[in-house]
C-alpha atoms as a PDB file:
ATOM      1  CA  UNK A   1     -11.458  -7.119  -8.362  1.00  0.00           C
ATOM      2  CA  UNK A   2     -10.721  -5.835  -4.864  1.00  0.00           C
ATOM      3  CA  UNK A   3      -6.566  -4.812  -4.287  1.00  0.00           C
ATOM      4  CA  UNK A   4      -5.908  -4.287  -0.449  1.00  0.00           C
ATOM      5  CA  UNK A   5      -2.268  -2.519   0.069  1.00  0.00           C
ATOM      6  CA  UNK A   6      -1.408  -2.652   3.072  1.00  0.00           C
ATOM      7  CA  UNK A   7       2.213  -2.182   4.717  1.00  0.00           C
ATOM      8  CA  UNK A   8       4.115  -0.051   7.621  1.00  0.00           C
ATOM      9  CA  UNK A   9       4.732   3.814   8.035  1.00  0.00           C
ATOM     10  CA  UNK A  10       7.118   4.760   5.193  1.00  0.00           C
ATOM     11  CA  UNK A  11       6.929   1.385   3.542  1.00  0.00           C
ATOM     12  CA  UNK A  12       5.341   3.450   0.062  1.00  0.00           C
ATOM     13  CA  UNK A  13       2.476   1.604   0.339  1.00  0.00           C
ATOM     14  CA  UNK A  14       0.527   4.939  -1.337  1.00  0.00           C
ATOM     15  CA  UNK A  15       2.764   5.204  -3.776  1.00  0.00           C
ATOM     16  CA  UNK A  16       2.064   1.402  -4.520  1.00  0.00           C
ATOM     17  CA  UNK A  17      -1.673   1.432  -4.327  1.00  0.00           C
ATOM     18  CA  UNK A  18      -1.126   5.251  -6.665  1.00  0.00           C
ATOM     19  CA  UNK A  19       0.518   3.449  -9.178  1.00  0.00           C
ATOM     20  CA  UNK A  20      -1.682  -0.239  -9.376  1.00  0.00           C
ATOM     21  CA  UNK A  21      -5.058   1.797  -9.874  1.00  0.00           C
ATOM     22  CA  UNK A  22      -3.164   3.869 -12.613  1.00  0.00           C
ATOM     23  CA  UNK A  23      -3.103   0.349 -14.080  1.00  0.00           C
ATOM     24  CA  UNK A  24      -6.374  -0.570 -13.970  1.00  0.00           C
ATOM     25  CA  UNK A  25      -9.603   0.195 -16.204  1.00  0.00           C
ATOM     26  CA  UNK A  26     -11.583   1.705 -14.670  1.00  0.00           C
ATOM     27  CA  UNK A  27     -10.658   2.029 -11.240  1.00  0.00           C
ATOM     28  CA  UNK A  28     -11.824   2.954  -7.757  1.00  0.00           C
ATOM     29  CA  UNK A  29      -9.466   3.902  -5.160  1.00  0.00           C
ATOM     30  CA  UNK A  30     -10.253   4.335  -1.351  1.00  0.00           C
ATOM     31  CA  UNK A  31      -8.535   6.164   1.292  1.00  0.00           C
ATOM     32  CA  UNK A  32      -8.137   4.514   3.988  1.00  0.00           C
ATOM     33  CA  UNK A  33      -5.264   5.410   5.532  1.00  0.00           C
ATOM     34  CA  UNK A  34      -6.658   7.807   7.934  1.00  0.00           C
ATOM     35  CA  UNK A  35      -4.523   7.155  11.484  1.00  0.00           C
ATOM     36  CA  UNK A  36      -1.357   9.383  11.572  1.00  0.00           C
ATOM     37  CA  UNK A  37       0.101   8.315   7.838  1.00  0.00           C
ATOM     38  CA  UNK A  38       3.116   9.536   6.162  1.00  0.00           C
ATOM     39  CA  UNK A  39       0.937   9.845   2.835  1.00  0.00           C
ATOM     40  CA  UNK A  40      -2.168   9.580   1.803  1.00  0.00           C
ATOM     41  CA  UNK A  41      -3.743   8.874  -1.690  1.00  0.00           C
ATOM     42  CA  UNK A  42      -5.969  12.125  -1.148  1.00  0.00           C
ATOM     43  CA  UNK A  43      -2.803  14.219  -1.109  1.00  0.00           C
ATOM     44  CA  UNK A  44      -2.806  12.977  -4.873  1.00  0.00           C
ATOM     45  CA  UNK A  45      -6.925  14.081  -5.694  1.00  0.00           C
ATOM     46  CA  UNK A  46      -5.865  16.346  -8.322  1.00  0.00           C
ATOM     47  CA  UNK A  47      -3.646  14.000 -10.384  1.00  0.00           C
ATOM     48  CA  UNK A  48      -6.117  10.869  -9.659  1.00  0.00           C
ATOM     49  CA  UNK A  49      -8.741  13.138 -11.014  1.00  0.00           C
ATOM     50  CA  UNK A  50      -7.163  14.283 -14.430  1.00  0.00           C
ATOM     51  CA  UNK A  51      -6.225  10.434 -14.705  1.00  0.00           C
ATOM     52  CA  UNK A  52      -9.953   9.437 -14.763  1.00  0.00           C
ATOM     53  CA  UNK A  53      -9.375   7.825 -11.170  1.00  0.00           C
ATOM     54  CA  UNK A  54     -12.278   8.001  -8.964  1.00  0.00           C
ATOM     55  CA  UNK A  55     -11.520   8.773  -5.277  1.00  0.00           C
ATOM     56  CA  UNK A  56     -13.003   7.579  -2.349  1.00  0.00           C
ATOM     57  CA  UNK A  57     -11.808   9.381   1.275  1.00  0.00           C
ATOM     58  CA  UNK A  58     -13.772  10.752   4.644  1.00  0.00           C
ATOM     59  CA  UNK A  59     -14.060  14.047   4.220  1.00  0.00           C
ATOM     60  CA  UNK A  60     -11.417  14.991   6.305  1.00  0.00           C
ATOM     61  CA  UNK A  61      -8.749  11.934   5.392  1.00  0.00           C
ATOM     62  CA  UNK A  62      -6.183  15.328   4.621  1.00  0.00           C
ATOM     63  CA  UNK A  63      -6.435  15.675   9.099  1.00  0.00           C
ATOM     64  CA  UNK A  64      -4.704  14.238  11.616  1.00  0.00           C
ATOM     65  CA  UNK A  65      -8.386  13.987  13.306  1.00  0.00           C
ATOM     66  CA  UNK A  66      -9.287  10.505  14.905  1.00  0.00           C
ATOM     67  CA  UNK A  67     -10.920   7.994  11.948  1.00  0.00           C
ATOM     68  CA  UNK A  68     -13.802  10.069  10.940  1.00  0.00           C
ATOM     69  CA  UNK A  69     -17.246   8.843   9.419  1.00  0.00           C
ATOM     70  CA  UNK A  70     -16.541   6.724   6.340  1.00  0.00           C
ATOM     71  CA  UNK A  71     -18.297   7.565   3.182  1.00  0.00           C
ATOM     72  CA  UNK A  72     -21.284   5.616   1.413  1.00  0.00           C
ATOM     73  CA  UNK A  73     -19.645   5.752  -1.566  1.00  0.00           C
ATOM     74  CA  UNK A  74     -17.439   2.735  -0.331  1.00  0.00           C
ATOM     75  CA  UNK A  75     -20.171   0.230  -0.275  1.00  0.00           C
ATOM     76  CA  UNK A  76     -21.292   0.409  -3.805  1.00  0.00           C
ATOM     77  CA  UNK A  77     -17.030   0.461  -4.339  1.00  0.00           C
ATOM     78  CA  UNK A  78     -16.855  -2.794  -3.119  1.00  0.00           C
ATOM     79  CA  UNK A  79     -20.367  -3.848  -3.851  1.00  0.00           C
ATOM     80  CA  UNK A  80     -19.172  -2.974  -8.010  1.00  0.00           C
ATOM     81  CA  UNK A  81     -17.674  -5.135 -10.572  1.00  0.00           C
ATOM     82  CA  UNK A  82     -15.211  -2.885 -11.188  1.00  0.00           C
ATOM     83  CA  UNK A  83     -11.712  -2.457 -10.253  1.00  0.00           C
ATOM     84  CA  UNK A  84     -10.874  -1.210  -6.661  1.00  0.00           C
ATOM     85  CA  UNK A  85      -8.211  -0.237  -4.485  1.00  0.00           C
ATOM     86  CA  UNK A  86      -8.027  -0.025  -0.785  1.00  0.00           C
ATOM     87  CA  UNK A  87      -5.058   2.183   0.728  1.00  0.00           C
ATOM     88  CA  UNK A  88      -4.734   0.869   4.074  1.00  0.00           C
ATOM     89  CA  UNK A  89      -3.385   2.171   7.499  1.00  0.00           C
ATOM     90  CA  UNK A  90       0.324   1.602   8.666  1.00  0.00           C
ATOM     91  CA  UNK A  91      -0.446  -0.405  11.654  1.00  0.00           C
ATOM     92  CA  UNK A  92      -3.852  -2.391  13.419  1.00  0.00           C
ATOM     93  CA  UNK A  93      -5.470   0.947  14.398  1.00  0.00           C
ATOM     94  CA  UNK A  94      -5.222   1.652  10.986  1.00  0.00           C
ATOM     95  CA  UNK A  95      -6.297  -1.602   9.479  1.00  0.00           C
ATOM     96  CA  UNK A  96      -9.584  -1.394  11.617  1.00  0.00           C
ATOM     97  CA  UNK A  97     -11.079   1.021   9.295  1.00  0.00           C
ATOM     98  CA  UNK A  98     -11.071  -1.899   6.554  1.00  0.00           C
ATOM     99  CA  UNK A  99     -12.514  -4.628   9.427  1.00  0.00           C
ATOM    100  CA  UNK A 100     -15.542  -2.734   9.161  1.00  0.00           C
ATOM    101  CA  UNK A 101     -15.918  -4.185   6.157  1.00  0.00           C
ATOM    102  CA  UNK A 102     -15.103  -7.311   6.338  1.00  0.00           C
ATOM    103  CA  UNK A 103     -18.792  -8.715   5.404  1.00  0.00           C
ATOM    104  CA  UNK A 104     -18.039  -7.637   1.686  1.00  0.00           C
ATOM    105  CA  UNK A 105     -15.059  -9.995   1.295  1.00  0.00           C
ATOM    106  CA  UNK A 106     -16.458 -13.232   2.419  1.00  0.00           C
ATOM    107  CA  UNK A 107     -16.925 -15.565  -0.319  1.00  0.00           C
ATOM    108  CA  UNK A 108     -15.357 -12.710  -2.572  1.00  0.00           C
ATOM    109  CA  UNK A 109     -12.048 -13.032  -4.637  1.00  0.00           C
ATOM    110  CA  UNK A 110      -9.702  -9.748  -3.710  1.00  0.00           C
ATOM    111  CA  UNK A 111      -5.700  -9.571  -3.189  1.00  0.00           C
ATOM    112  CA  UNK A 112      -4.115  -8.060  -0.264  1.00  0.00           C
ATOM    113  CA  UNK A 113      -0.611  -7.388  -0.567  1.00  0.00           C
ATOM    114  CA  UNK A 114       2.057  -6.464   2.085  1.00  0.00           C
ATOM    115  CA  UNK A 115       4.415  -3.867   1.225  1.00  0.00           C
ATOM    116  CA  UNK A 116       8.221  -3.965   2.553  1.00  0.00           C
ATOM    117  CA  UNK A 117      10.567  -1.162   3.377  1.00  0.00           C
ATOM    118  CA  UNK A 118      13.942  -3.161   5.255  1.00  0.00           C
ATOM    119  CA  UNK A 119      15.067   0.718   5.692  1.00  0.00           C
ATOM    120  CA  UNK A 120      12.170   1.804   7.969  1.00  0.00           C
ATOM    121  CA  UNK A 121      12.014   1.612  11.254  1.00  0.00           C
ATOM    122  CA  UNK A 122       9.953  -0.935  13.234  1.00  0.00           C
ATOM    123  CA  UNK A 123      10.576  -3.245   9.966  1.00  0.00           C
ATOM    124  CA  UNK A 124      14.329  -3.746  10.347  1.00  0.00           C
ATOM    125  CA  UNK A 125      14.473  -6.890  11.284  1.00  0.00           C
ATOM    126  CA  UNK A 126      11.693 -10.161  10.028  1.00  0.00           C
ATOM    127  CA  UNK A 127      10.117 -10.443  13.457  1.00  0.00           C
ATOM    128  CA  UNK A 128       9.068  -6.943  13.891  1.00  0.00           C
ATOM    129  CA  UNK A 129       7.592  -7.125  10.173  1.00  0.00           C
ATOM    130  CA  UNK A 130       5.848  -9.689  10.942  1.00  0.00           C
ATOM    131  CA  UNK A 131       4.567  -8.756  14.157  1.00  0.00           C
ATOM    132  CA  UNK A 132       2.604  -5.573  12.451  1.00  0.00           C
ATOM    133  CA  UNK A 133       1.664  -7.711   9.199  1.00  0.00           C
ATOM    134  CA  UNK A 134      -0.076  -9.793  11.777  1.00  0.00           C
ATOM    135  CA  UNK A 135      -1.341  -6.895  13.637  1.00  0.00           C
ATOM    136  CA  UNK A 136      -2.965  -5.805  10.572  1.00  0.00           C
ATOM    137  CA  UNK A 137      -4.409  -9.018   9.370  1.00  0.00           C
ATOM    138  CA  UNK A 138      -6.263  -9.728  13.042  1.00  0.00           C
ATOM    139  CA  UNK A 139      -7.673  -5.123  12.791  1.00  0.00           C
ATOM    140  CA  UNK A 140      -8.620  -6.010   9.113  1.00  0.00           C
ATOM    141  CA  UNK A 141      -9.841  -9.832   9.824  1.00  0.00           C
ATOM    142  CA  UNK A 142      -8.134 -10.359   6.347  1.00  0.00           C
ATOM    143  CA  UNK A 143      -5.308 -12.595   5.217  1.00  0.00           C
ATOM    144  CA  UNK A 144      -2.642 -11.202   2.952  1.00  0.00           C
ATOM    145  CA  UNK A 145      -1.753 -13.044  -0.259  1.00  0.00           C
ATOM    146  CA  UNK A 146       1.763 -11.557  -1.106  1.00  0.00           C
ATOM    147  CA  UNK A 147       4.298  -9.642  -0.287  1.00  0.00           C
ATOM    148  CA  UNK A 148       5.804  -6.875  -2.364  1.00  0.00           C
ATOM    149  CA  UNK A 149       9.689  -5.115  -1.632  1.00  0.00           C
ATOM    150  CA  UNK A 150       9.421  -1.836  -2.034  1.00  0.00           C
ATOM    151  CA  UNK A 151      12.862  -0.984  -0.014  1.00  0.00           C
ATOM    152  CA  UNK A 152      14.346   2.511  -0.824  1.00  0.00           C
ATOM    153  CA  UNK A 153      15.818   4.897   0.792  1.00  0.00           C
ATOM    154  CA  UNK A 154      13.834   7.938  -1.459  1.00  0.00           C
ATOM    155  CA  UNK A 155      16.267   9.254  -3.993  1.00  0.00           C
ATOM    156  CA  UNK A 156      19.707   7.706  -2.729  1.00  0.00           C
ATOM    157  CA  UNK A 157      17.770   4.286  -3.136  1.00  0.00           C
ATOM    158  CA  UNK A 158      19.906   2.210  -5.709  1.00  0.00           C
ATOM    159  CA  UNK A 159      20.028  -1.560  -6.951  1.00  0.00           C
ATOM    160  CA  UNK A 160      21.871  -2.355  -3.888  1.00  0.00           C
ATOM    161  CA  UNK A 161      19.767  -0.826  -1.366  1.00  0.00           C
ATOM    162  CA  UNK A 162      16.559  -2.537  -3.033  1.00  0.00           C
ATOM    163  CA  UNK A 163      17.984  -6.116  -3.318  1.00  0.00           C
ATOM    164  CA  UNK A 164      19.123  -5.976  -0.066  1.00  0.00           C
ATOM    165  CA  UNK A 165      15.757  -4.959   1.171  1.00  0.00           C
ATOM    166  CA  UNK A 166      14.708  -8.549  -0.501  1.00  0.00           C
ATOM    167  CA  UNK A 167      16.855 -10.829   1.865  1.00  0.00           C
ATOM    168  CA  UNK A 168      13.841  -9.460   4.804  1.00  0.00           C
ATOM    169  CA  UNK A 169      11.160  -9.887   2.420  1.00  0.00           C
ATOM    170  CA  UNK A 170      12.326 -13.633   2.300  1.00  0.00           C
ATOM    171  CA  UNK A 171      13.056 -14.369   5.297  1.00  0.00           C
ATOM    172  CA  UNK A 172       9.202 -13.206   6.578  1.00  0.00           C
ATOM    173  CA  UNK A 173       7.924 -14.862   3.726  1.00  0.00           C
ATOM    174  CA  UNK A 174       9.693 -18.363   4.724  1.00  0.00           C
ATOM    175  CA  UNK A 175       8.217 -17.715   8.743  1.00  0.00           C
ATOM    176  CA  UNK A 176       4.729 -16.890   7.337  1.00  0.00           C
ATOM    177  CA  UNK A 177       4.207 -18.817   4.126  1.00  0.00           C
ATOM    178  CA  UNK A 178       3.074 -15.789   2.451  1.00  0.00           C
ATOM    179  CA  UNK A 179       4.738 -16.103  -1.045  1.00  0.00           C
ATOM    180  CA  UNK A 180       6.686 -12.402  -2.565  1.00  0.00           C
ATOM    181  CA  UNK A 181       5.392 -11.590  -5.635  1.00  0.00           C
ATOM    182  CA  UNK A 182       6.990  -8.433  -6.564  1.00  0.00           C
ATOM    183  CA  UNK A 183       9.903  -5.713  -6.173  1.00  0.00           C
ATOM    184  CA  UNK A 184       9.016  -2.228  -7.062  1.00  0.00           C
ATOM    185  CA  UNK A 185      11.645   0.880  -7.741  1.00  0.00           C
ATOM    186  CA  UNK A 186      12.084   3.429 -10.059  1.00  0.00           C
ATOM    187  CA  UNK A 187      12.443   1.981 -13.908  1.00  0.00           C
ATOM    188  CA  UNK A 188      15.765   2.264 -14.385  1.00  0.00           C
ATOM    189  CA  UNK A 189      17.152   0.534 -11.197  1.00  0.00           C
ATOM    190  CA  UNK A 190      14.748  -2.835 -11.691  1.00  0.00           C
ATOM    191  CA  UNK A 191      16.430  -2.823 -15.140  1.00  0.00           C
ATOM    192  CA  UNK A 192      19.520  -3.908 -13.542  1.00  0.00           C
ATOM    193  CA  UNK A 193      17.980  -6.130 -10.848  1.00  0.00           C
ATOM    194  CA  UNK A 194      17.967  -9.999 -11.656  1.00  0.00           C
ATOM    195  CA  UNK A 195      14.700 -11.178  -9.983  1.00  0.00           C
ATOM    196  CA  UNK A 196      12.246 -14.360 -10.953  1.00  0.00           C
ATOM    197  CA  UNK A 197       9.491 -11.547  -9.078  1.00  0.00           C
ATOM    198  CA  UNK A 198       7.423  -9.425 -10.744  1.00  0.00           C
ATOM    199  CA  UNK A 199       9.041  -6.221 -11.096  1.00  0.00           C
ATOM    200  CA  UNK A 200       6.637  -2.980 -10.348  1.00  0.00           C
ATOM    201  CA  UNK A 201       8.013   0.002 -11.903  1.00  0.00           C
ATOM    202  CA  UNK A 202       6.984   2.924  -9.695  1.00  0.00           C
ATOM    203  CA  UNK A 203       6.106   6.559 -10.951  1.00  0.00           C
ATOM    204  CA  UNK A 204       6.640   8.664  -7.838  1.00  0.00           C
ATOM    205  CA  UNK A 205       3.773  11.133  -7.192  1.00  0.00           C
ATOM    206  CA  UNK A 206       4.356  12.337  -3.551  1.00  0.00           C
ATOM    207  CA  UNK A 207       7.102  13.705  -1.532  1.00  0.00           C
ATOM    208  CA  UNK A 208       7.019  14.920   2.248  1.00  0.00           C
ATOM    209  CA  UNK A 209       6.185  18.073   3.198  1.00  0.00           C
ATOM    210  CA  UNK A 210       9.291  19.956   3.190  1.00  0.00           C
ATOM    211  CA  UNK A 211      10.519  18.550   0.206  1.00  0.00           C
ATOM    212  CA  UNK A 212      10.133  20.521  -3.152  1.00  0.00           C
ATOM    213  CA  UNK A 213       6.347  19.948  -4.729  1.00  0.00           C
ATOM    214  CA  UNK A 214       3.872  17.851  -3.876  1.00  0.00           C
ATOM    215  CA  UNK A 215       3.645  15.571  -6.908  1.00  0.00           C
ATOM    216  CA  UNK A 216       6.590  14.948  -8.815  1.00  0.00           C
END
């Protein structure tokens, strides 16, 4: 099966695609958020490695270099019966990386999800959201399936912050038919959230630069 997680700058979308191939048996997980991101799932190699993850990323992914050469290695990823998962760009620029492939998910089942930060900028409001989630789906020549809320605000996020973050996610589902599927957070702040979603709880592995760490 082929997970595509796709989403804005700062939306967590990493930290998402980090913690679904964690998940899996088995799993594959490609880098391909190579334009200008916040994170990327390379930043993570060592941990993905100890964890039995295999990871997939251009050589220089870790650069703020123009989208290098992709690897080989993704073709027999996608071409595998195993598990994959494709960390995608922040914006169209970024989701044209993934368009290149496009040929390998015709007539194939995979999930594309949309991940949702309300606190970020550029996805304040349901029009601009929407805007870049169709911005990505025209790069990628893809459709996404659902929408996940992953609002937070890093570690002043609470219960309040997140299901308030959900009112957006509804309102872009209702203008785009896209049904939301899931709310991810920290464990012990979906324990108090009342939700009929899916709840995805997160284990957070990267922090910016001038934070303490790299993995937490």
């Amino acid at each position: 099966m082929i997970y595509i997680i796709s989403g804005h700058y700062g939306s967590g979308k990493t930290e998402i695609a980090l913690n679904l191939a964690r998940s899996l048996d088995k799993p594959a997980i490609i880098d391909l958020d190579i334009v200008n991101p916040y994170f990327r799932t390379a930043d993570a190699a060592g941990l993905l490695s100890e964890l039995g993850i295999k990871l997939i990323a251009p050589s220089y992914a870790n650069t703020n270099i123009d989208i290098p050469a992709l690897p080989a290695e993704i073709y027999s990823a996608l071409s595998g019966e195993g598990n994959t998962v494709i960390d995608v760009g922040g914006d169209d620029a970024g989701a044209v990386a993934l368009g290149q492939f496009n040929r390998y998910f015709t007539g194939h089942d995979y999930t594309m999800y949309y991940v949702i930060n309300a606190r970020r900028p550029m996805t304040e409001s349901a029009e601009d959201t929407v805007r870049n989630l169709r911005d990505i789906e025209n790069a990628s020549r893809l459709k996404v399936t659902g929408l996940i809320n992953n609002t937070n605000i890093k570690n002043e996020t609470t219960t309040q912050v997140i299901t308030s973050g959900q009112k957006l996610v509804d309102e872009v589902s209702e203008i785009t038919g896209i049904p939301a599927v899931a709310v991810a957070g920290k464990k012990d702040l979906l324990s108090d959230i009342q939700t009929h979603l899916a709840k995805l709880s997160l284990i957070l592995h990267l922090n910016f630069p001038w934070e303490e760490g790299v993995l937490q």
